[in-house]
Protein backbone atom coordinates (compact mmCIF):
# COMPACT_ATOMS: atom_id res chain seq x y z
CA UNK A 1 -3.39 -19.48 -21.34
CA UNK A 2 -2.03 -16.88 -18.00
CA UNK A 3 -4.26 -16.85 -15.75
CA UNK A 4 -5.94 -13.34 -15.08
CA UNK A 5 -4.46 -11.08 -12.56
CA UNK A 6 -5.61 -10.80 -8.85
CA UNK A 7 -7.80 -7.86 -8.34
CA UNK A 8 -6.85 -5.40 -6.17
CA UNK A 9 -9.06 -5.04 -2.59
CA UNK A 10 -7.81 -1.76 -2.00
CA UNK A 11 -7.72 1.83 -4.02
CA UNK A 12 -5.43 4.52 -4.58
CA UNK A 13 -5.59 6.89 -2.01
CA UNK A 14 -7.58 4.55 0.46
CA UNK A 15 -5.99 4.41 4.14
CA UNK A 16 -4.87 1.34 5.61
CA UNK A 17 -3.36 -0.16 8.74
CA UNK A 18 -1.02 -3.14 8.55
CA UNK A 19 -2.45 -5.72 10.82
CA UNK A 20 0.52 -7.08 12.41
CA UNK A 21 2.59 -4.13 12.76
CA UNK A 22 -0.35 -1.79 13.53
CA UNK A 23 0.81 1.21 11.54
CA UNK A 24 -1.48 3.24 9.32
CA UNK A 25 -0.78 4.92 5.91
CA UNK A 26 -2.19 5.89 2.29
CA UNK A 27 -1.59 3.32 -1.30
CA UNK A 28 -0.13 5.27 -3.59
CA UNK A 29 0.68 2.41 -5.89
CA UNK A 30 -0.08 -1.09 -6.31
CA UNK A 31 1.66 -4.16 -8.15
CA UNK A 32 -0.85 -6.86 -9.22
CA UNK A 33 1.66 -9.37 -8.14
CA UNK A 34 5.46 -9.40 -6.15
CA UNK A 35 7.99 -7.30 -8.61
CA UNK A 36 10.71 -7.29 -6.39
CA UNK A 37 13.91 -10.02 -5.76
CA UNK A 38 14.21 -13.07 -3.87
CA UNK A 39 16.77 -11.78 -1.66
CA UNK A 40 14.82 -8.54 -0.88
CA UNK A 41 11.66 -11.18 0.19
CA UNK A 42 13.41 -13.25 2.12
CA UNK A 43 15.01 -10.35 4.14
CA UNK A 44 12.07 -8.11 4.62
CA UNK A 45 9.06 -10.88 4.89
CA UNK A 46 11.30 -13.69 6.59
CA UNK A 47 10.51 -17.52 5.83
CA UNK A 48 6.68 -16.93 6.10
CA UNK A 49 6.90 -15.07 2.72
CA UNK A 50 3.15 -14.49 1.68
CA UNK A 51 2.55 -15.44 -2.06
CA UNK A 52 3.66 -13.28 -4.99
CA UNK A 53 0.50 -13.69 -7.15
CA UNK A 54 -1.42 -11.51 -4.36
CA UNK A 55 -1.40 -8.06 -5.36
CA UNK A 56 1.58 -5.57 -3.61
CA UNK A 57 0.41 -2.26 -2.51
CA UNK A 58 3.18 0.61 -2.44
CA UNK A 59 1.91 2.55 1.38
CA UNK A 60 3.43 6.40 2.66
CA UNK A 61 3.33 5.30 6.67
CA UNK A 62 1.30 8.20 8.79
CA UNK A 63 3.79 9.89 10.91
CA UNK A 64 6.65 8.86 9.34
CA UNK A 65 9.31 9.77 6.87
CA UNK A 66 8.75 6.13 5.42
CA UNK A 67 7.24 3.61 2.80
CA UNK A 68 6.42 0.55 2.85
CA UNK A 69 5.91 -2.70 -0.05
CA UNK A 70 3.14 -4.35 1.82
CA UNK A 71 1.45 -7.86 0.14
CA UNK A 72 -2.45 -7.85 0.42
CA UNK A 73 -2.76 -10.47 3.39
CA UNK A 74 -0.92 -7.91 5.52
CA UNK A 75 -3.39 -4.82 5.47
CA UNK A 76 -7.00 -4.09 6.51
CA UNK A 77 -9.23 -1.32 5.21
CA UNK A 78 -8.59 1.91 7.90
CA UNK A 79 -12.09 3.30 8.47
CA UNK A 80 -11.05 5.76 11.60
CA UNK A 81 -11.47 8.51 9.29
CA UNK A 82 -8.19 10.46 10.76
CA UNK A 83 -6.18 11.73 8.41
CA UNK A 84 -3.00 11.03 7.69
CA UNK A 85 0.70 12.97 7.28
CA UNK A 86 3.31 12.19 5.37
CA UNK A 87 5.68 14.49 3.79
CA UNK A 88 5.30 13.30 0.63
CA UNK A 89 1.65 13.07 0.95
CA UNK A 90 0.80 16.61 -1.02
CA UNK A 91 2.97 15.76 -4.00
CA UNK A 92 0.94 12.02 -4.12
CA UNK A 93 -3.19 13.56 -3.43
CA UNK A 94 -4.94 16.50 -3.58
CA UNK A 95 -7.05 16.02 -0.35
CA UNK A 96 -8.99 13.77 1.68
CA UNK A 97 -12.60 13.36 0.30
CA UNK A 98 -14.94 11.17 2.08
CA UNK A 99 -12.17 9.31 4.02
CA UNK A 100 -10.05 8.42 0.76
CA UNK A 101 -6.97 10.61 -0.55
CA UNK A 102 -7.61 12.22 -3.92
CA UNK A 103 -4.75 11.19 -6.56
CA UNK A 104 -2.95 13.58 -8.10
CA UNK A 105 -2.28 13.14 -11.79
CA UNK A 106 0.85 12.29 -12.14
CA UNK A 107 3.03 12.66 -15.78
CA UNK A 108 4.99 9.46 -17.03
């Protein structure tokens, strides 16, 4: 029997702030476990590789023309209430509501 998947701590849209590296941004997708390659792991996370089965959240970094692949361990909840920018961040949410980014639907 698989084991169920890890539930996700944080939302769509929510802003959060990675604790080591101290930047902020928006999810704007989540994996409910690692999806990526070995190689790719061991080059961005180093030796003290965090563990796949966590969920993997998919962040737009404030200020900065940039994502990030960021495992669960890594980020806090971002309760400042600024808001953030992005340049992608109007295609990806409508608007910020109550501190959290509003989704946009996207097509598949």
């Amino acid at each position: 029997m698989l084991a169920p998947a890890p539930t996700a701590s944080f939302r769509l849209g929510q802003i959060v702030r990675h604790k080591e590296h101290g930047y902020r941004g928006v999810v704007y997708d989540v994996d409910p476990a690692y999806q990526g390659s070995d190689a790719w792991l061991e080059r961005n996370v180093g030796e003290a590789a965090p563990t796949r089965a966590a969920p993997w959240y998919y962040v737009i970094v404030d200020e900065e023309d940039a994502e990030t692949y960021v495992p669960e361990q890594h980020l806090e909840a971002d309760d400042s209430g600024e808001p953030v920018w992005h340049p992608e961040l109007d295609e990806l949410f409508h608007e910020l509501r109550d501190g959290v980014y509003v989704p946009r639907q996207l097509a598949n």
